[in-house]
C-alpha atoms as a PDB file:
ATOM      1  CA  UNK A   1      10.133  22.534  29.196  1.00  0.00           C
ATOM      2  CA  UNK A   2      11.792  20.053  26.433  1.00  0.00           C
ATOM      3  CA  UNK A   3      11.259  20.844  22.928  1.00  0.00           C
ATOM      4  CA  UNK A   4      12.138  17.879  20.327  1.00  0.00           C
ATOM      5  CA  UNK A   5      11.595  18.847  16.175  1.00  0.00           C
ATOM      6  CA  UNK A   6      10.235  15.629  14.759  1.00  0.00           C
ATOM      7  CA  UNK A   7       7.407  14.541  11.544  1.00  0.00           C
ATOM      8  CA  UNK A   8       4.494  12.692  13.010  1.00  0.00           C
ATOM      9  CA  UNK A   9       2.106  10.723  10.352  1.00  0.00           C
ATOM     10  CA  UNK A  10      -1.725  10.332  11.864  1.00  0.00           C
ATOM     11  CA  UNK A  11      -5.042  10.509  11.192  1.00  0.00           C
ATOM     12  CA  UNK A  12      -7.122  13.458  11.775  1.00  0.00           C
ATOM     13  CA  UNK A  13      -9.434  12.228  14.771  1.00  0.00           C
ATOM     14  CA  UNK A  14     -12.075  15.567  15.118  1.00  0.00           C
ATOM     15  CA  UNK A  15     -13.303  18.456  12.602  1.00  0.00           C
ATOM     16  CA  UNK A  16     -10.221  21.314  13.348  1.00  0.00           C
ATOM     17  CA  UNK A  17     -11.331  23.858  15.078  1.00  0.00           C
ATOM     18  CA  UNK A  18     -10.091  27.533  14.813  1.00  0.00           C
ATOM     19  CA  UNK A  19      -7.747  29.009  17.396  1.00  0.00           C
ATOM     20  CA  UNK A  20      -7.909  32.171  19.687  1.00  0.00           C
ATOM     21  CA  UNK A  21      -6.132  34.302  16.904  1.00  0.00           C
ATOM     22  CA  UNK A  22      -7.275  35.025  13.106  1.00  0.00           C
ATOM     23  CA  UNK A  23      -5.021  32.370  11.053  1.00  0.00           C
ATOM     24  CA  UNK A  24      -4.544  29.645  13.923  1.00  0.00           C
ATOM     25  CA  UNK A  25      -6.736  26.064  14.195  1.00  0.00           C
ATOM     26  CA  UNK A  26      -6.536  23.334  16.598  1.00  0.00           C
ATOM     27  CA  UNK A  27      -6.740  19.427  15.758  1.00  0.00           C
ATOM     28  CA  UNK A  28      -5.898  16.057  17.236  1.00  0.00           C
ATOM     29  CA  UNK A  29      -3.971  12.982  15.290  1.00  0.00           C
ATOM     30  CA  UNK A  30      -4.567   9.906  16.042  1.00  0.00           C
ATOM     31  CA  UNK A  31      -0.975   8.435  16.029  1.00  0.00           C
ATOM     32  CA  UNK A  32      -0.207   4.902  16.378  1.00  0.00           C
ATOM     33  CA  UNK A  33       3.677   3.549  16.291  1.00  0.00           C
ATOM     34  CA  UNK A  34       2.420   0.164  15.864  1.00  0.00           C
ATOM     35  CA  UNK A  35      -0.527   0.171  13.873  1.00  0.00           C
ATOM     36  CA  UNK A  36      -2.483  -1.510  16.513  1.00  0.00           C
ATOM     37  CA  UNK A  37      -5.424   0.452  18.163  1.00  0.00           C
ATOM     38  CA  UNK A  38      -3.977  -0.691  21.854  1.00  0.00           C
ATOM     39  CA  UNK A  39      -1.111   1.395  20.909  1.00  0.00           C
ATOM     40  CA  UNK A  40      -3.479   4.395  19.175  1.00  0.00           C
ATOM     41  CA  UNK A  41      -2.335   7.930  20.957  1.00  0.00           C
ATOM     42  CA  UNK A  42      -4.180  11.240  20.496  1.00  0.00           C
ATOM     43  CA  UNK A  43      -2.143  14.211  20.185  1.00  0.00           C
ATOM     44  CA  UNK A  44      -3.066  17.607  20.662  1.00  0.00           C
ATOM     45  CA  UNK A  45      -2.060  20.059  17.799  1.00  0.00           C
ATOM     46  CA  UNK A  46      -1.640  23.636  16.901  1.00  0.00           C
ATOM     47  CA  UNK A  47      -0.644  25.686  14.406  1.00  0.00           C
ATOM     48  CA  UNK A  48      -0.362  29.944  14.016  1.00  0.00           C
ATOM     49  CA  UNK A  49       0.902  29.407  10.431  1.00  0.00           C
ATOM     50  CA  UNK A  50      -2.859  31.113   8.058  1.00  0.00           C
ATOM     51  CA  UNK A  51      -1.783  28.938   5.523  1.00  0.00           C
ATOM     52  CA  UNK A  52      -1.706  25.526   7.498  1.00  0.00           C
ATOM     53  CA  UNK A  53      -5.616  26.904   9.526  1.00  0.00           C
ATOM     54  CA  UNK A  54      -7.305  27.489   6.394  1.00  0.00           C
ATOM     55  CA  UNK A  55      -6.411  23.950   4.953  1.00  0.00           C
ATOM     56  CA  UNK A  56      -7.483  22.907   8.428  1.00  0.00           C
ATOM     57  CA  UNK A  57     -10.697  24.332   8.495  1.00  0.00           C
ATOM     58  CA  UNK A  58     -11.568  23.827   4.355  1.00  0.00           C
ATOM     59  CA  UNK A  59     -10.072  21.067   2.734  1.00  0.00           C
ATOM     60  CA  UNK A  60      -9.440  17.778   5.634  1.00  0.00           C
ATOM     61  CA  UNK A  61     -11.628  15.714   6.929  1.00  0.00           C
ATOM     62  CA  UNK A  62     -11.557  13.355  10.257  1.00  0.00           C
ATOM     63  CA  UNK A  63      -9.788  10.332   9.103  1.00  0.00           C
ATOM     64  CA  UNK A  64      -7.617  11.406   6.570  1.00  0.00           C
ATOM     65  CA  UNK A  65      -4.075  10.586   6.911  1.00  0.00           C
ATOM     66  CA  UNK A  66      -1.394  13.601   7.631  1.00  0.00           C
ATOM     67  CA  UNK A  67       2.069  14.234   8.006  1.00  0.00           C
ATOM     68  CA  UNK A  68       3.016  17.317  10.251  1.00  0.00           C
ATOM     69  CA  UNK A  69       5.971  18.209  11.709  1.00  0.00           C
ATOM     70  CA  UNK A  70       7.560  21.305  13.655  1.00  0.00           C
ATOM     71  CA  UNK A  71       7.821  20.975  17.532  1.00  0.00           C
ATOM     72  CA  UNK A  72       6.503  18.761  20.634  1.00  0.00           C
ATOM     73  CA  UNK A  73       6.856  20.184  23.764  1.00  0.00           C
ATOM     74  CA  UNK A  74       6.341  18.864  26.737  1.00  0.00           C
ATOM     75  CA  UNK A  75       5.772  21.052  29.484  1.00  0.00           C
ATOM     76  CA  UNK A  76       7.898  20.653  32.880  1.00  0.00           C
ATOM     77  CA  UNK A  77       4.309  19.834  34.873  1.00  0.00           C
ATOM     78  CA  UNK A  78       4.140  16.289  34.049  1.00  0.00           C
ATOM     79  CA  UNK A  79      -0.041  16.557  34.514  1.00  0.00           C
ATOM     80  CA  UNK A  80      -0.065  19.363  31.394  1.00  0.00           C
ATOM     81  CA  UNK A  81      -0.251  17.367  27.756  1.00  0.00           C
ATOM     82  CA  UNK A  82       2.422  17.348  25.226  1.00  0.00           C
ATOM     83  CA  UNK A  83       1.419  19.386  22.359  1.00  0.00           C
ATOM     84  CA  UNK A  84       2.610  19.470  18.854  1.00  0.00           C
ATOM     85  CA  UNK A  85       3.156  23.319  17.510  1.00  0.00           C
ATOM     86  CA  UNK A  86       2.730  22.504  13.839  1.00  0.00           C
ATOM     87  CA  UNK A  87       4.674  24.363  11.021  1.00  0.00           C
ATOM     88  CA  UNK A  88       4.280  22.084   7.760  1.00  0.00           C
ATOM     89  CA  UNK A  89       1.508  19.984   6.544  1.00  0.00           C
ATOM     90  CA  UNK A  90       0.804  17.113   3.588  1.00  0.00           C
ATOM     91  CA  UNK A  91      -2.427  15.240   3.264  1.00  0.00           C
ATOM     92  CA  UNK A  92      -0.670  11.378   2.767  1.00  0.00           C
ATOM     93  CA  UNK A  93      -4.391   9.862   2.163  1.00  0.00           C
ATOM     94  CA  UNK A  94      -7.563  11.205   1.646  1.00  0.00           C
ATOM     95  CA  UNK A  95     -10.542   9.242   4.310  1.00  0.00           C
ATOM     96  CA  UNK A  96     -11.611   6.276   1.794  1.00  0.00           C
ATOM     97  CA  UNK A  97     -14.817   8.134   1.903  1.00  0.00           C
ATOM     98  CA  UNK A  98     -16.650  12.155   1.827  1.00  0.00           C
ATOM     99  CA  UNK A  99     -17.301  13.528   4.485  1.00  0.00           C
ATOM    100  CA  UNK A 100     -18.953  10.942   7.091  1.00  0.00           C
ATOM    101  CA  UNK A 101     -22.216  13.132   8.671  1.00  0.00           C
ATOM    102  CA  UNK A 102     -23.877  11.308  11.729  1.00  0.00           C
ATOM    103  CA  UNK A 103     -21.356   8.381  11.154  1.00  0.00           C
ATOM    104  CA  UNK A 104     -17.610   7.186  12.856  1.00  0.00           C
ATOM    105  CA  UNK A 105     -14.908   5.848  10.951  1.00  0.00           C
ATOM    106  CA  UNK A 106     -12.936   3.617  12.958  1.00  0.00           C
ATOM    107  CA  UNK A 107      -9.460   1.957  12.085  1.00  0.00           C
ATOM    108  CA  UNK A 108      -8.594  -2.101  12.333  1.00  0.00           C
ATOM    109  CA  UNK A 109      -5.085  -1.993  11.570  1.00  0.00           C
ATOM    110  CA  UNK A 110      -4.844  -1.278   7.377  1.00  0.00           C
ATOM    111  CA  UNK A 111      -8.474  -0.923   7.416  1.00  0.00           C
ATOM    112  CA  UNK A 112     -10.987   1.123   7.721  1.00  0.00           C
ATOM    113  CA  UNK A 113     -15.100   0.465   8.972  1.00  0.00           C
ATOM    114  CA  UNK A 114     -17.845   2.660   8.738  1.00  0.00           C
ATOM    115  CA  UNK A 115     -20.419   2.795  11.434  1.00  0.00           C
ATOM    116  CA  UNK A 116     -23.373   4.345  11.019  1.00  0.00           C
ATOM    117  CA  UNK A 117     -26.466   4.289  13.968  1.00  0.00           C
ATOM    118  CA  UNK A 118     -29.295   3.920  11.267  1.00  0.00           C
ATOM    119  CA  UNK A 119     -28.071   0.391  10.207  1.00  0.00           C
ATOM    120  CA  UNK A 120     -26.372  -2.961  11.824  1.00  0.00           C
ATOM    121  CA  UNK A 121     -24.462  -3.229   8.219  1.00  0.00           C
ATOM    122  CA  UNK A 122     -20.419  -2.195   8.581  1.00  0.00           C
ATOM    123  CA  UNK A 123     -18.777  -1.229   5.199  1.00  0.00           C
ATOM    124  CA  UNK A 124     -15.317  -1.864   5.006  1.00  0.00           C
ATOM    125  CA  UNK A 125     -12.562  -0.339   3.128  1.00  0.00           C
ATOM    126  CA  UNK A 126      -8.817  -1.181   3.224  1.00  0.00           C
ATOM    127  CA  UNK A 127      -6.817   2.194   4.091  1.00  0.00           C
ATOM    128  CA  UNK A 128      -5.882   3.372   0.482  1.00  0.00           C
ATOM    129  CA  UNK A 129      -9.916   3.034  -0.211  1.00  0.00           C
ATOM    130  CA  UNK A 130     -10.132  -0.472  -1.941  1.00  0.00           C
ATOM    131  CA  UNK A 131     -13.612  -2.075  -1.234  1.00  0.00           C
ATOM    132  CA  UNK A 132     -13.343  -5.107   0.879  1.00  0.00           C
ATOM    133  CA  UNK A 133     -17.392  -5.654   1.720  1.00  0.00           C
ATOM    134  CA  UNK A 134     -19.901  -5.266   4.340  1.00  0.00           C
ATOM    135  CA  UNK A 135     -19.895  -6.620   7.039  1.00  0.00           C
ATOM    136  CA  UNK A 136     -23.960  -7.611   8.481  1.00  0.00           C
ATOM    137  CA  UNK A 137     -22.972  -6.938  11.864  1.00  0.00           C
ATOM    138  CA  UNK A 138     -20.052  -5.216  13.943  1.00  0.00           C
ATOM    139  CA  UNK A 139     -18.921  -8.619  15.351  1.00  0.00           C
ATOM    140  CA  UNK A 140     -18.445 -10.188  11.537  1.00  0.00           C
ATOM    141  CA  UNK A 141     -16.249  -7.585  10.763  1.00  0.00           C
ATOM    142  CA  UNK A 142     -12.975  -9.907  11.911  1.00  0.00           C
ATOM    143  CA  UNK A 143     -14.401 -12.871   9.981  1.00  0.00           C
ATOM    144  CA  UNK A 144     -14.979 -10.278   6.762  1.00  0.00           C
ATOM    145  CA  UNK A 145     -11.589  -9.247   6.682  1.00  0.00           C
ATOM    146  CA  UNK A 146     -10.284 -12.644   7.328  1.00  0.00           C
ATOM    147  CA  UNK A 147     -12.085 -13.573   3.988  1.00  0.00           C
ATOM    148  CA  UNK A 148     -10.905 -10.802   2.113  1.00  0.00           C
ATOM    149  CA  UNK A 149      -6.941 -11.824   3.132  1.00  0.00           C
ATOM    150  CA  UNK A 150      -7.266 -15.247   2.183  1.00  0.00           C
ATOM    151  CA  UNK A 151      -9.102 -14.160  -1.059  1.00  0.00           C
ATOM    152  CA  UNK A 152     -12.261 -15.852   0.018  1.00  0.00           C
ATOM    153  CA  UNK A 153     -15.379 -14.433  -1.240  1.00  0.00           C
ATOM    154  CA  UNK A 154     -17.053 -11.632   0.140  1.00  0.00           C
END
């Protein structure tokens, strides 16, 4: 089994969920080295520390941006998933908006779209939470975002 100590920044994918033991929660971070949903991974993550579980479980929210760090291990049957055993975490960005009920958050690059089932309509927010417009349909989110870096109207 290898063990490597390392700080991983990623966004919260799912609600945490709490361990097998009072004071332990599970998550998963989205992680991405490039910043380019191709390269998106979802890691499995742990921690026993009460402190760490009851931030998990009260105060996050999928889509917020963390930093964790402790250890990955990687267990010697390649088939079993690395897992991160956490030991520290900092909330680096808050999801642009509350809590998103019935609705996904999904990232294009440095920003962020809301879908929602009950309307065609896409909001779209750049990843610190600046407003960048709506978007009437899924497919004119590209040409939205397009207009907002070239300072076009939106």
């Amino acid at each position: 089994m290898d063990v490597t100590h390392l700080a991983v920044d990623g966004y919260l994918d799912t609600v945490p969920t709490p361990g097998g033991s009072p004071g332990t929660a599970r998550f998963q971070l989205i992680v991405s080295p490039t910043d380019t949903a191709a390269d998106d991974a979802v890691w499995a993550c742990a921690t026993s520390d009460p402190r760490i579980a009851h931030a998990l479980l009260t105060e996050v929210q999928p889509g917020d941006l963390l930093r964790v760090t402790r250890f990955l291990t990687q267990p010697d049957d390649a088939a079993a998933p690395v897992h991160l055993s956490v030991d520290s975490l900092e909330v680096l960005a808050a999801a642009p908006m509350g809590a998103l009920r019935g609705m996904v958050l999904d990232r294009y690059g440095p920003y962020r779209c809301v879908f929602d089932a009950d309307t065609a309509t896409v909001p779209v927010f750049t990843e610190h939470g600046a407003w960048v417009g709506e978007a009437q349909t899924p497919d004119a989110i590209g040409d939205l975002i397009d207009a907002y870096e070239n300072g076009s109207p939106h």
